[in-house]
N, C-alpha and C. Protein backbone atom coordinates (compact mmCIF):
# COMPACT_ATOMS: atom_id res chain seq x y z
N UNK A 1 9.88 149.04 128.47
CA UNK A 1 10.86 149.06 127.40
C UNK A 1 10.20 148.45 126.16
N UNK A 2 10.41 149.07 125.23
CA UNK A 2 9.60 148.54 123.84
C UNK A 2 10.27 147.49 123.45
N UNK A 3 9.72 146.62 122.35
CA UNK A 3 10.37 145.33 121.86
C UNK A 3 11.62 145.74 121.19
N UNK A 4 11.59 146.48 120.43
CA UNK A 4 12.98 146.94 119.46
C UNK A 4 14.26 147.33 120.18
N UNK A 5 13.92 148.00 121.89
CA UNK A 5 15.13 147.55 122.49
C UNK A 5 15.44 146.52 123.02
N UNK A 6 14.66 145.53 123.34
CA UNK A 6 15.13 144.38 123.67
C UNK A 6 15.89 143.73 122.26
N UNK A 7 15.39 144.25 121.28
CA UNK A 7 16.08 142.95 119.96
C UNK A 7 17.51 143.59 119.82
N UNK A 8 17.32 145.09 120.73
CA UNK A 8 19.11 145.77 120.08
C UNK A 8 20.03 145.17 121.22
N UNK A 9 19.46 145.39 122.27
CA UNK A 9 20.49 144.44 123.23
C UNK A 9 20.65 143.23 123.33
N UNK A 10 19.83 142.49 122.74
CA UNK A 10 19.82 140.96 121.76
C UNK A 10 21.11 140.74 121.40
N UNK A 11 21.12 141.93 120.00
CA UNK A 11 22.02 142.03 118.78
C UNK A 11 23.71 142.04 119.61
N UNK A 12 23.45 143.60 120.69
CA UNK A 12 24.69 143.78 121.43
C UNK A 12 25.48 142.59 122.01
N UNK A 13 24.81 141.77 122.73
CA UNK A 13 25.06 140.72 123.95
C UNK A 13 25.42 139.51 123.32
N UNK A 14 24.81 139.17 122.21
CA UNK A 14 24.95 137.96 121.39
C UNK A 14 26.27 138.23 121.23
N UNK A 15 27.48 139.25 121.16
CA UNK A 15 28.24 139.48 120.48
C UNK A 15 29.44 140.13 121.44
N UNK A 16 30.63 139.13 121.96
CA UNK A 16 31.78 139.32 123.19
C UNK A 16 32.02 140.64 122.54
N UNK A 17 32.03 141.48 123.77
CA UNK A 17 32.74 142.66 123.84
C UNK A 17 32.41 143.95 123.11
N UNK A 18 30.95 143.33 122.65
CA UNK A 18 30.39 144.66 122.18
C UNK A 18 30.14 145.89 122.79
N UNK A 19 29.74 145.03 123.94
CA UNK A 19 28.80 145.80 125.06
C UNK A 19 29.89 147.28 125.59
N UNK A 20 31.06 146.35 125.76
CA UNK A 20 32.03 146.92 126.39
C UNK A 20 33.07 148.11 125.78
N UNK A 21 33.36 147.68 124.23
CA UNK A 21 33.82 148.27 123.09
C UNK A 21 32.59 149.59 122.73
N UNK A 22 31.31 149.53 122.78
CA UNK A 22 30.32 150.51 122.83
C UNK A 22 30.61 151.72 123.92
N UNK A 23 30.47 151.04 124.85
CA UNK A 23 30.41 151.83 126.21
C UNK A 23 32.25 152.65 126.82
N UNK A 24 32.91 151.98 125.68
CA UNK A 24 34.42 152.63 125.75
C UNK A 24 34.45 153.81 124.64
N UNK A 25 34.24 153.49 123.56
CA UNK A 25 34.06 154.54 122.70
C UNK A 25 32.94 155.62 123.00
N UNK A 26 32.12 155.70 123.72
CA UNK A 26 31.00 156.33 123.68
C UNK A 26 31.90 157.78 124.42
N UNK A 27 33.07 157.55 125.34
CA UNK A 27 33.36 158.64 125.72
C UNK A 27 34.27 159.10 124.88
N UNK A 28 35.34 158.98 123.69
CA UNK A 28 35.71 159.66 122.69
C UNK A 28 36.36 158.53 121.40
N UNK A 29 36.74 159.22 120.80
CA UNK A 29 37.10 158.28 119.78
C UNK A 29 38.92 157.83 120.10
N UNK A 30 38.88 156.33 119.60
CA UNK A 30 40.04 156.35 119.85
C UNK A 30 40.98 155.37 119.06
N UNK A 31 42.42 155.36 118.59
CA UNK A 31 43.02 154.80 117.76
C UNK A 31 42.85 153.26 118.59
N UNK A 32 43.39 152.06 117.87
CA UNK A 32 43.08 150.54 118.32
C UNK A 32 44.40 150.56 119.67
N UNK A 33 45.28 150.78 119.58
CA UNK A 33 45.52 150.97 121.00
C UNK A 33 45.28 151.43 121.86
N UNK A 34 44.98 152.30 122.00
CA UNK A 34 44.23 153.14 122.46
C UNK A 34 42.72 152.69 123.42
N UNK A 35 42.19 151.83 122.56
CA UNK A 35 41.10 151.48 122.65
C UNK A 35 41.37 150.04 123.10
N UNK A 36 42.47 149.61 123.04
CA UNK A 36 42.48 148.34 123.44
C UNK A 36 43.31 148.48 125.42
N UNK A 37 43.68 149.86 125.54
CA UNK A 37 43.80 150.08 126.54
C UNK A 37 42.79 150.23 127.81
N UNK A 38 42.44 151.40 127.28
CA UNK A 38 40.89 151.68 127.54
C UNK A 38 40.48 150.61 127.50
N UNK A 39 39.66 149.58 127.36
CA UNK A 39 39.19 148.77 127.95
C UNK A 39 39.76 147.32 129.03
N UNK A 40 40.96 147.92 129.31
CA UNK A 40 41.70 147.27 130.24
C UNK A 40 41.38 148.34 131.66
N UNK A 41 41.26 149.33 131.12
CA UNK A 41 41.34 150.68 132.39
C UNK A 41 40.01 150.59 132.72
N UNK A 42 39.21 150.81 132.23
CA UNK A 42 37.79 150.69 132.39
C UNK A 42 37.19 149.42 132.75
N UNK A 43 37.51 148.21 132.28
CA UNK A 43 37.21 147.20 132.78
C UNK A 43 38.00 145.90 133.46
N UNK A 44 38.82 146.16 133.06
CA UNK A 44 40.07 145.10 133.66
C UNK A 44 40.42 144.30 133.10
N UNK A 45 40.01 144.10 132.13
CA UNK A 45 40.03 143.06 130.79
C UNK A 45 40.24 143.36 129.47
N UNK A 46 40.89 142.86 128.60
CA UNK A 46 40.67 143.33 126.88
C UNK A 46 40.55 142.01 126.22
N UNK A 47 40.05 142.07 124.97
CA UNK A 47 40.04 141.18 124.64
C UNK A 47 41.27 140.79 123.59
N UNK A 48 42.09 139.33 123.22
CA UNK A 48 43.05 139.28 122.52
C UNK A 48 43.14 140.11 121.28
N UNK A 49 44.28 140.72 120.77
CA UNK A 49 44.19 141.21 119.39
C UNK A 49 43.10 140.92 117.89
N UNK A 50 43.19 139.45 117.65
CA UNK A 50 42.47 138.92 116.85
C UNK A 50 41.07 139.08 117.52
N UNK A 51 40.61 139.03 118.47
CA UNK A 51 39.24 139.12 118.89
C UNK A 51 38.74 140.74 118.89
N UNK A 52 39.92 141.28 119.28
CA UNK A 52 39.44 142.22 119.49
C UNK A 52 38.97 143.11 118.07
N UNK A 53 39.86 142.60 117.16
CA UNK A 53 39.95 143.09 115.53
C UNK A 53 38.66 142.27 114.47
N UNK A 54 38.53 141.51 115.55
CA UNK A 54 37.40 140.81 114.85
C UNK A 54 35.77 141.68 115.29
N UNK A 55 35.79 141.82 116.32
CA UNK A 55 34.72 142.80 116.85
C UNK A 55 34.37 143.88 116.63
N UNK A 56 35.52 144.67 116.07
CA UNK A 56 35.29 146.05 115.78
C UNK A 56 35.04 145.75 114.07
N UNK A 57 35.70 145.31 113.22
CA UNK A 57 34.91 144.79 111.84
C UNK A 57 33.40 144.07 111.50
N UNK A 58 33.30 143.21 112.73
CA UNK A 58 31.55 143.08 112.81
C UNK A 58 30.99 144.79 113.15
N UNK A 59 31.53 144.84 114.32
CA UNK A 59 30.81 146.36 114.53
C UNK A 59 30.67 146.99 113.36
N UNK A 60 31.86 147.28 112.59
CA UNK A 60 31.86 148.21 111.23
C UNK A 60 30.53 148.00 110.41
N UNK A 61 30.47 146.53 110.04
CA UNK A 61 29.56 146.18 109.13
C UNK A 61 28.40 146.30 109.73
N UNK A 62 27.77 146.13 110.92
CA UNK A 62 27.11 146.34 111.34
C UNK A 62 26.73 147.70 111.31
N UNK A 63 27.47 148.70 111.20
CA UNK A 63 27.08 150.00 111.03
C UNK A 63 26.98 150.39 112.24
N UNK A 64 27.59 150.09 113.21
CA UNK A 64 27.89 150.90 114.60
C UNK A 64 29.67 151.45 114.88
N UNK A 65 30.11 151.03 114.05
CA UNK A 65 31.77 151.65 114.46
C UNK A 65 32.14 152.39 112.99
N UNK A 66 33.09 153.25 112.90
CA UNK A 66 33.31 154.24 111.59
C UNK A 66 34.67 154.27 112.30
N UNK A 67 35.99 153.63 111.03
CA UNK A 67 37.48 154.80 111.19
C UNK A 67 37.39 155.43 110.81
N UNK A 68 37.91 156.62 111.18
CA UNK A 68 38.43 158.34 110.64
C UNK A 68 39.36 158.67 110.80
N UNK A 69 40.00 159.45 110.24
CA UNK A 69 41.40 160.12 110.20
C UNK A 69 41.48 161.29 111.68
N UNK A 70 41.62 161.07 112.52
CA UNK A 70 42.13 162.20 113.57
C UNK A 70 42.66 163.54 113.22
N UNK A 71 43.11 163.55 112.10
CA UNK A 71 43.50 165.03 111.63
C UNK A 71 45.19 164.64 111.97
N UNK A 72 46.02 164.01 112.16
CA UNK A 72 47.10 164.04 112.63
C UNK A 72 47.60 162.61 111.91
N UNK A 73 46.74 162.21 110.86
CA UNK A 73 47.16 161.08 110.11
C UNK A 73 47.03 159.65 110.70
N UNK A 74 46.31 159.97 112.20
CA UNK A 74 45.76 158.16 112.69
C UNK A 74 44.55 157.88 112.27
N UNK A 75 44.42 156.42 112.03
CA UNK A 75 42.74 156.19 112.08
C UNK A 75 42.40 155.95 113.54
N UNK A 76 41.03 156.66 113.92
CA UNK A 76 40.39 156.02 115.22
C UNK A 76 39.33 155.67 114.82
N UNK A 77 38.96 154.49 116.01
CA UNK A 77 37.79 154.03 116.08
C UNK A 77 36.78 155.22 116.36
N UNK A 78 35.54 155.43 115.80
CA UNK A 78 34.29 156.57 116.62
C UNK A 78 32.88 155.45 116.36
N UNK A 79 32.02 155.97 117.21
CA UNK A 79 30.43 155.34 117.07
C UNK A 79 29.97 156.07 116.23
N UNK A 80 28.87 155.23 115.34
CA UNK A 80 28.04 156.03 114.95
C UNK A 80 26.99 156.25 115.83
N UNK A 81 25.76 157.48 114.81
CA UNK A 81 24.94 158.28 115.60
C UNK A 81 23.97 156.82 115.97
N UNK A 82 23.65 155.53 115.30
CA UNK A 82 23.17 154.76 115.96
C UNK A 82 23.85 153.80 116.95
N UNK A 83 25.07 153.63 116.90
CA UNK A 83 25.86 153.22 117.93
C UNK A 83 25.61 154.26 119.72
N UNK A 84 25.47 155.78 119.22
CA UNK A 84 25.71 156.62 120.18
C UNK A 84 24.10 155.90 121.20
N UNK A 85 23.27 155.64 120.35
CA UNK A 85 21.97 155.61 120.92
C UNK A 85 22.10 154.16 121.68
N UNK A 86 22.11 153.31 121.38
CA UNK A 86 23.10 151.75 121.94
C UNK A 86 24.13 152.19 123.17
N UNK A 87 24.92 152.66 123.04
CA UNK A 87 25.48 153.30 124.21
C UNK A 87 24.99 153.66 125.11
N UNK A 88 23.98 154.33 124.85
CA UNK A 88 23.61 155.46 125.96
C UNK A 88 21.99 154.27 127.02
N UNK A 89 21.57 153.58 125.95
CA UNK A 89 21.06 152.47 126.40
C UNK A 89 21.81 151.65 127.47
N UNK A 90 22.79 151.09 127.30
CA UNK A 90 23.84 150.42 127.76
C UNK A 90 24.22 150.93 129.20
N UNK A 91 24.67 152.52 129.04
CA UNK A 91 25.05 153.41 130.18
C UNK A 91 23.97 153.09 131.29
N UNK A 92 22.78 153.61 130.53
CA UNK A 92 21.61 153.52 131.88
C UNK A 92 21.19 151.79 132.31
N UNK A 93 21.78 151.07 131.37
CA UNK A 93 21.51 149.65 132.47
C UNK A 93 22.61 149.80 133.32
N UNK A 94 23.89 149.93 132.70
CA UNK A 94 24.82 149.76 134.07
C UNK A 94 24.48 150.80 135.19
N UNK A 95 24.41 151.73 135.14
CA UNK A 95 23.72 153.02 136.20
C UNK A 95 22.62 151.97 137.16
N UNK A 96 21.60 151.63 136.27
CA UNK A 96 20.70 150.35 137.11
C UNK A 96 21.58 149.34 137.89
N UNK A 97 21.95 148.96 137.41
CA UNK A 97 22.84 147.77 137.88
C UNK A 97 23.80 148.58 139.26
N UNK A 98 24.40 148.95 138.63
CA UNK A 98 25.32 149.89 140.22
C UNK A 98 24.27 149.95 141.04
N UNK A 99 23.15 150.56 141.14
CA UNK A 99 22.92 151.16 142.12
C UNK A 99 21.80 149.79 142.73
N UNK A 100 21.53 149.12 142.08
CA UNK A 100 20.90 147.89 142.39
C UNK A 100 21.92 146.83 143.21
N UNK A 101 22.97 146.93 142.71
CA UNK A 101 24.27 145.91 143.58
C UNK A 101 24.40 146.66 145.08
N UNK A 102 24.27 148.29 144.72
CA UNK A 102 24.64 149.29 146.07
C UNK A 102 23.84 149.15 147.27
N UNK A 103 22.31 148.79 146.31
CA UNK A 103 20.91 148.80 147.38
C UNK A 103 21.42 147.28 148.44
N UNK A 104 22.03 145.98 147.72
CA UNK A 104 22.04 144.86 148.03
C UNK A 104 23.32 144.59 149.03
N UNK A 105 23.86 145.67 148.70
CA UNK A 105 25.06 145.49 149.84
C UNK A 105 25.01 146.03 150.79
N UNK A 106 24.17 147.26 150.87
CA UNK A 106 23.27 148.24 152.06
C UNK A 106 22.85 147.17 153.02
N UNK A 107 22.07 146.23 152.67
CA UNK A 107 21.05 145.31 153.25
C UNK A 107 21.68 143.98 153.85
């Protein structure tokens, strides 16, 4: 793994609920409830309102989260195309990880 992904999962991890808010959006875009669901369904956890509103505005500035209009007059949360790449990083550690917990419970 080159250095520049270690400094992006640095950036990710340093930062509650990035990881998780990444890896929720990565499968579609979605309004803040929405998204604050979704990561109850997906992980079992959300984080409080204010935290959670605080995370997605770092994200913004950070230049990994974009609102847009849905066409139906909501804003949703979407990744950007460098968020998408962070994601997909993310995906294949957890993929590692599953199947590394799977090997350990085999044994």
């Amino acid at each position: 793994m080159a250095l520049i992904h270690f400094r992006i999962l640095e950036q990710v991890f340093r930062h509650s609920w990035w990881a998780s808010i990444l890896l929720t959006l990565a499968d579609r875009q979605l309004r803040y409830t929405e998204l604050a669901a979704a990561l109850v369904e997906r992980w079992g956890a959300r984080p409080g309102d204010g935290h959670l509103s605080k995370a997605l505005k770092q994200m913004r500035q950070a230049g990994l989260v974009n609102q847009v209009d849905d066409g139906r007059g909501y804003l949703t949360w979407t990744l950007t195309a460098e968020a998408r790449q962070r994601a997909e990083m993310l995906a294949m550690i957890e993929k590692a990880l599953e199947e590394g917990q799977r090997s350990i419970d085999r044994h």
